[in-house]
Protein backbone atom coordinates (compact mmCIF):
# COMPACT_ATOMS: atom_id res chain seq x y z
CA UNK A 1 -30.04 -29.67 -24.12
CA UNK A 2 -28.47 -32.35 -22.27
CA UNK A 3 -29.89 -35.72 -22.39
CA UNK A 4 -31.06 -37.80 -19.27
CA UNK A 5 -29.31 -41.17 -18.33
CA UNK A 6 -32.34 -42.86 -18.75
CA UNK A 7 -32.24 -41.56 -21.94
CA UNK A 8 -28.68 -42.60 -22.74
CA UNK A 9 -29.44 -45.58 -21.30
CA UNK A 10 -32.52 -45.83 -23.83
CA UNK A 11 -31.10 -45.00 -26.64
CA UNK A 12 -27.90 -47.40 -26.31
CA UNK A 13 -30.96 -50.35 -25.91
CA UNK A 14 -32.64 -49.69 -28.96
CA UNK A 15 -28.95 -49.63 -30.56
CA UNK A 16 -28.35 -52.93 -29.34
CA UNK A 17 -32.16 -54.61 -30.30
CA UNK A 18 -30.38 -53.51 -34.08
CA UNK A 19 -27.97 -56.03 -33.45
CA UNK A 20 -30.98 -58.71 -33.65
CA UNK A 21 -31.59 -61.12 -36.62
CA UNK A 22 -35.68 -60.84 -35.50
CA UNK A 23 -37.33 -60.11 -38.42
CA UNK A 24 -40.35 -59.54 -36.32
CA UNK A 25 -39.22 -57.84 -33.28
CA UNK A 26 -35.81 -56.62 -32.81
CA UNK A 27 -35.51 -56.15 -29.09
CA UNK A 28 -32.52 -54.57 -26.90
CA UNK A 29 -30.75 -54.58 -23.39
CA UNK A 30 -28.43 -53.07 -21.24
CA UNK A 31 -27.82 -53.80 -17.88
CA UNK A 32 -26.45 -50.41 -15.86
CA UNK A 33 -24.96 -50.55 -12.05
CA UNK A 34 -26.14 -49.21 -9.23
CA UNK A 35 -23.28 -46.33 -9.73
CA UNK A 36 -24.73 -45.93 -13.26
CA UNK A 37 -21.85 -47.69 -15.32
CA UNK A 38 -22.96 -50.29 -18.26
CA UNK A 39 -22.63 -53.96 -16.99
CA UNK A 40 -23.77 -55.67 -19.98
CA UNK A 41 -25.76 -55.37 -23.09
CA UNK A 42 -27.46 -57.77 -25.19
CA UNK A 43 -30.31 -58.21 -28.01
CA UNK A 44 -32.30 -61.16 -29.31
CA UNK A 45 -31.25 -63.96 -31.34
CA UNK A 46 -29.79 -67.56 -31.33
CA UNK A 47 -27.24 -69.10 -30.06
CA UNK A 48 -23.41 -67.39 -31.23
CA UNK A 49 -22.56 -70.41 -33.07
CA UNK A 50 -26.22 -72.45 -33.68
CA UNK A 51 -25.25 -73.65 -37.19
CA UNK A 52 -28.76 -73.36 -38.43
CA UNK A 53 -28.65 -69.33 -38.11
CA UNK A 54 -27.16 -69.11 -41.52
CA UNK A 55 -28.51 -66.19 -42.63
CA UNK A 56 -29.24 -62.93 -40.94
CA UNK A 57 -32.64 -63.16 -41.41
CA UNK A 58 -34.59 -65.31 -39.11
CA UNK A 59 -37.05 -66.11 -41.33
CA UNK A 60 -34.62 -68.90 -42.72
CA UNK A 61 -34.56 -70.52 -39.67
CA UNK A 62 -36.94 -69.08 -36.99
CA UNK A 63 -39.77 -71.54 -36.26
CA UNK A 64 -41.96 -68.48 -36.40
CA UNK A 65 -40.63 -66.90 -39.72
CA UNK A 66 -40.03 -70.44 -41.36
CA UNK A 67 -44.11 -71.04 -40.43
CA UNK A 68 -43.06 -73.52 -38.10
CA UNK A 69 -45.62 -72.35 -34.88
CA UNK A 70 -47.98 -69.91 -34.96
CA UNK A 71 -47.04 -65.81 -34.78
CA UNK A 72 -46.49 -64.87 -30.92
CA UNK A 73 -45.72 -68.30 -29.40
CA UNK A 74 -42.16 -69.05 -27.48
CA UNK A 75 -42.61 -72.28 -28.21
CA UNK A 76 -39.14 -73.95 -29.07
CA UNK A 77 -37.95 -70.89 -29.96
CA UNK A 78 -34.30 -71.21 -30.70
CA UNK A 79 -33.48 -67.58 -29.57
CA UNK A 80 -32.70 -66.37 -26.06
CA UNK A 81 -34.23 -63.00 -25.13
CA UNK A 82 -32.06 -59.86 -25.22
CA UNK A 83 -33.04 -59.74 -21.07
CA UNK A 84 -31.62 -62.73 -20.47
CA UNK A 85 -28.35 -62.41 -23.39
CA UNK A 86 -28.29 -59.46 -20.74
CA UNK A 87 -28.38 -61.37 -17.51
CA UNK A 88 -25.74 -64.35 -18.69
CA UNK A 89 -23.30 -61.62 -19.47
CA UNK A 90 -22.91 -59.91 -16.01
CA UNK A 91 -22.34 -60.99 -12.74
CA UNK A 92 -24.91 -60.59 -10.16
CA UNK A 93 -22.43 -58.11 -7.97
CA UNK A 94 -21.99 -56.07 -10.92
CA UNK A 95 -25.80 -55.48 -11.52
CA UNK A 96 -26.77 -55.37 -7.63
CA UNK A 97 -29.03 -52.29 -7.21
CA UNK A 98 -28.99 -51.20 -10.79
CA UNK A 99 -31.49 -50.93 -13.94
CA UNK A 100 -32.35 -53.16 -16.93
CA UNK A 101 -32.96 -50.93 -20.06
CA UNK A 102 -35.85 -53.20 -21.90
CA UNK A 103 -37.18 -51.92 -26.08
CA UNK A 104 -39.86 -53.90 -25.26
CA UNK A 105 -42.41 -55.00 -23.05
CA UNK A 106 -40.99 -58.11 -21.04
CA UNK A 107 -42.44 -61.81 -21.15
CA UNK A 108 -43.09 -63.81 -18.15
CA UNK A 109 -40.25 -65.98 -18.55
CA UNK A 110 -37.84 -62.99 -18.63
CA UNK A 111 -39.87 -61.23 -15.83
CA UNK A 112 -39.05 -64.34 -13.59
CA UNK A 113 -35.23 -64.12 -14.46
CA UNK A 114 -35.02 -60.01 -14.03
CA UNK A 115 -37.23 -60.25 -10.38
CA UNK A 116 -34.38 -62.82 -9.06
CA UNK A 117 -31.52 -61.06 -10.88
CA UNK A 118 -30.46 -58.25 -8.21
CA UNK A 119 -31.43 -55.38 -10.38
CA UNK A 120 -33.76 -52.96 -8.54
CA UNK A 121 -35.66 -51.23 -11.34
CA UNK A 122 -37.00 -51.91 -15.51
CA UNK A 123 -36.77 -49.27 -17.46
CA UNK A 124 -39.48 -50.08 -20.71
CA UNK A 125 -38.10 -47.81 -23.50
CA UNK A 126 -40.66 -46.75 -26.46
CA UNK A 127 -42.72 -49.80 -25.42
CA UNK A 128 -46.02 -50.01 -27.70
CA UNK A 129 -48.44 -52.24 -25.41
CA UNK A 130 -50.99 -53.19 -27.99
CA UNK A 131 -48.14 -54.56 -29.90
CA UNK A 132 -46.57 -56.44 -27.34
CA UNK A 133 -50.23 -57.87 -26.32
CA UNK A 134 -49.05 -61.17 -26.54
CA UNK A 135 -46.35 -60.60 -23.82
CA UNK A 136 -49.26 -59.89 -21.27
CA UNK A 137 -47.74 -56.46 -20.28
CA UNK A 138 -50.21 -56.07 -17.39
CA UNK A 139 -49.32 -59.77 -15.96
CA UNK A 140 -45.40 -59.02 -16.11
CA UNK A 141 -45.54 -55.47 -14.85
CA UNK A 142 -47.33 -56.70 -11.63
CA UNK A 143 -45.12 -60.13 -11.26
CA UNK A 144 -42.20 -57.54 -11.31
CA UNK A 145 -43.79 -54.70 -9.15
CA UNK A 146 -44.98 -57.73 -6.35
CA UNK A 147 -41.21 -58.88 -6.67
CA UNK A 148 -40.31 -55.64 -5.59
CA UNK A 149 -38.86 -53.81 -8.73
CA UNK A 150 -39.60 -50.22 -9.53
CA UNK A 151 -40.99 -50.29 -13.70
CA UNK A 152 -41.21 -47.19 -15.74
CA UNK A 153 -41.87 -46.12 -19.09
CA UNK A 154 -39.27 -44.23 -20.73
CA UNK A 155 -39.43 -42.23 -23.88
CA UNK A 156 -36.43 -42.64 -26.49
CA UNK A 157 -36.24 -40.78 -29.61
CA UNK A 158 -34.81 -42.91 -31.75
């Protein structure tokens, strides 16, 4: 049986969130047009060339994984989200009317970016609420819904 696009488009997220040095929660993106072509992809993680990220493994130099801050926080976090890796590697006419593929539930921060971004709909792949609790799912969903953004939950087999 042929697969949906929003499975496609799923399953080519949670491909990318393997790309992520997050020991705790790999998380991936992709961006798809209005005409359903990809735009732009990306996945958690620090800076391309930060020259603390020696390792692969974020617990060398996360502030959460190093005990720096306490599990959960953003605070000084030196890792961009995959969302907005996503949204600094496409240009807004590209995205205009299309979809943002999420493998996670979305924080507020990223919520703010995505309702200003052009992009008309989230797509939450395989999104486990309780673990993403500290995200506020509720809070974000409605922020994104009032902006005007169709969310939905879609189901990836991974």
């Amino acid at each position: 049986m042929r697969q949906t696009w929003a499975q496609t488009w799923g399953q080519l997220a949670l491909a990318m969130a393997q790309r992520s040095r997050c020991d705790r929660a790999k998380i991936g993106a992709v961006i798809v047009s209005a005409k359903n072509f990809v735009v732009a992809s990306g996945y958690n993680g620090p800076p391309a060339d930060w020259k603390y990220a020696s390792t692969d493994h974020c617990e060398d130099w996360c502030r959460v994984g190093a005990g720096k801050s306490p599990p959960g926080t953003y605070t000084d976090c030196p890792s961009n989200h995959a969302e907005i890796n996503a949204l600094m590697h496409s240009s807004r006419i590209d995205r205009e009317g299309g979809s943002i593929y999420v493998t996670g539930s979305v924080c507020y921060i990223c919520a703010k970016a995505i309702a200003n971004s052009g992009l008309e709909s989230v797509m939450l792949v395989n999104v486990d609420e309780e673990a993403d609790a500290h995200r506020n799912p509720e809070k974000t969903r409605a922020l994104l819904e009032d902006s005007g953004l169709r969310v939905f939950d879609v189901v990836v087999a991974g």
